[in-house]
C-alpha atoms as a PDB file:
ATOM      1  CA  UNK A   1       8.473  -1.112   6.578  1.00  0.00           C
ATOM      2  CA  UNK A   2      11.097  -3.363   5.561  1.00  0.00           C
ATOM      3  CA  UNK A   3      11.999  -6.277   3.486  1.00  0.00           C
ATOM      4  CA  UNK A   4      12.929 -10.106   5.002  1.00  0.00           C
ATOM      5  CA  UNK A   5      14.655 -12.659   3.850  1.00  0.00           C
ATOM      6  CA  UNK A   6      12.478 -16.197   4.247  1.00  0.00           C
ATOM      7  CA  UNK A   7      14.043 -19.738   5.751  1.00  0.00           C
ATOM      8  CA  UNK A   8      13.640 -20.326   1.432  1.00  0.00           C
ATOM      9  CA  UNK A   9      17.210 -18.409   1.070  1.00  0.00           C
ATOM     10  CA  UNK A  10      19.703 -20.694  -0.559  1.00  0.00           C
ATOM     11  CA  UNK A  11      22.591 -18.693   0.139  1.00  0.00           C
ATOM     12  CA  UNK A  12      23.818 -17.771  -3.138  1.00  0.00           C
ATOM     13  CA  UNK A  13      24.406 -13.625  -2.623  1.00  0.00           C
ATOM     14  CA  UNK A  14      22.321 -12.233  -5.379  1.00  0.00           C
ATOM     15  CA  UNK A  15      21.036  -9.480  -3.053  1.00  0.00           C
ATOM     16  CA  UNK A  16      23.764  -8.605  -0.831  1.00  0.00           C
ATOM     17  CA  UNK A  17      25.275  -6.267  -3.840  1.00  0.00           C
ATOM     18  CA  UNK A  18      22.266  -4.929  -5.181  1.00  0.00           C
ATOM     19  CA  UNK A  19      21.174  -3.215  -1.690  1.00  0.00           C
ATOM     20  CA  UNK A  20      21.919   0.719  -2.082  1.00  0.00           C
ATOM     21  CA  UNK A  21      21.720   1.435   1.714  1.00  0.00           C
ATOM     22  CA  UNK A  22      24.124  -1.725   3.005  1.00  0.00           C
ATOM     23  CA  UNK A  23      21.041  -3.403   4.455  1.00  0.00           C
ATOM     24  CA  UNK A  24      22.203  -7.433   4.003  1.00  0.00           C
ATOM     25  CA  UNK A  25      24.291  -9.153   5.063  1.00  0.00           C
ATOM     26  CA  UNK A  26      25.383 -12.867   5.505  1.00  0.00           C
ATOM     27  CA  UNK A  27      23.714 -14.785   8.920  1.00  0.00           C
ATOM     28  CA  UNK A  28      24.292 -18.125   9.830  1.00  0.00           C
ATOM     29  CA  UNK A  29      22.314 -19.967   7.101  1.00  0.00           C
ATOM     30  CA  UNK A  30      20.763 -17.785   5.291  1.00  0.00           C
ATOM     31  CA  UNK A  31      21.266 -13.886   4.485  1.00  0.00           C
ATOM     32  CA  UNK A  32      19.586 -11.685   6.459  1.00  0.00           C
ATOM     33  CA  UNK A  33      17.900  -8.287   6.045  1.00  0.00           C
ATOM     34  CA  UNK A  34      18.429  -5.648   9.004  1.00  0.00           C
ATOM     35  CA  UNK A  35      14.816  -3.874   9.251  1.00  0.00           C
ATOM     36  CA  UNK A  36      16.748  -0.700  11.054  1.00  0.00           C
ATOM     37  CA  UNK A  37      18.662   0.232   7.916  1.00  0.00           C
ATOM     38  CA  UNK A  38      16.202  -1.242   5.035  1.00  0.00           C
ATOM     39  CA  UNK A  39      14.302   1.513   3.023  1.00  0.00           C
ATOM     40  CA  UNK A  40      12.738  -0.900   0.573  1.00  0.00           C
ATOM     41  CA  UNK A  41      15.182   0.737  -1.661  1.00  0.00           C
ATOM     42  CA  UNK A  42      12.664   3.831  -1.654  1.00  0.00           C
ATOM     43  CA  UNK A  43      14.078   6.838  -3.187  1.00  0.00           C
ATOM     44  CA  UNK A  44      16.708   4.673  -4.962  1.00  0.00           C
ATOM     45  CA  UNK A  45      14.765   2.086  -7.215  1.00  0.00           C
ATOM     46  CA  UNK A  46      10.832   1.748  -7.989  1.00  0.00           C
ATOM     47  CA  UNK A  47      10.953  -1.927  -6.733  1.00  0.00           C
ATOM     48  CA  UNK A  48      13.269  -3.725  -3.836  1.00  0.00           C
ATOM     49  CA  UNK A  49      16.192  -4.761  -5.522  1.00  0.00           C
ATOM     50  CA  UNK A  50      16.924  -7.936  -3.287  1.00  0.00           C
ATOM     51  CA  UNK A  51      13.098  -9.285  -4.333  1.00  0.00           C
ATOM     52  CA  UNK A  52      13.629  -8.398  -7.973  1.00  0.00           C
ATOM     53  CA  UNK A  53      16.839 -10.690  -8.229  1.00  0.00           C
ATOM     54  CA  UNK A  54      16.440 -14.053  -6.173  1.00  0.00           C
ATOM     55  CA  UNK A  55      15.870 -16.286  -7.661  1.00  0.00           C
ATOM     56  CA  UNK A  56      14.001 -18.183  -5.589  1.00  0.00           C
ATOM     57  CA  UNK A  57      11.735 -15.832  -4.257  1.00  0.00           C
ATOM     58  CA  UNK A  58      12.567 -16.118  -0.680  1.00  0.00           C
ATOM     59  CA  UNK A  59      12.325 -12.029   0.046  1.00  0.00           C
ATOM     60  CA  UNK A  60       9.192 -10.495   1.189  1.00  0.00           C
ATOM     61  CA  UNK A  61       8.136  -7.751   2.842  1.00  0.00           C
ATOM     62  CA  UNK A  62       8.395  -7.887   6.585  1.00  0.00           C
END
């Protein structure tokens, strides 16, 4: 499984640092999660570090 990022993304970066595997990046609009690399930072942290600090909630799991 991996995590998305929802159309509620207001561009601001939080997660794009916090990813341990390089799994964000910036799209168009929004940022945008690649499902191929994302490990739902298993192995790394007990919870996804992109959900844990948006901060408006706009990253669920896919």
């Amino acid at each position: 499984m991996a995590m998305k990022i929802t159309d509620e993304c207001i561009a601001c970066g939080a997660c794009e640092p916090g990813c341990p595997v390089g799994a964000i990046s910036e799209g168009d609009d929004i940022y945008v999660i690649d499902p191929e690399v994302c490990v739902e930072c298993e192995g790394y942290f007990d919870e996804p570090q992109c959900a844990s600090v948006c901060p408006v909630d706009a990253v669920e799991k896919a």
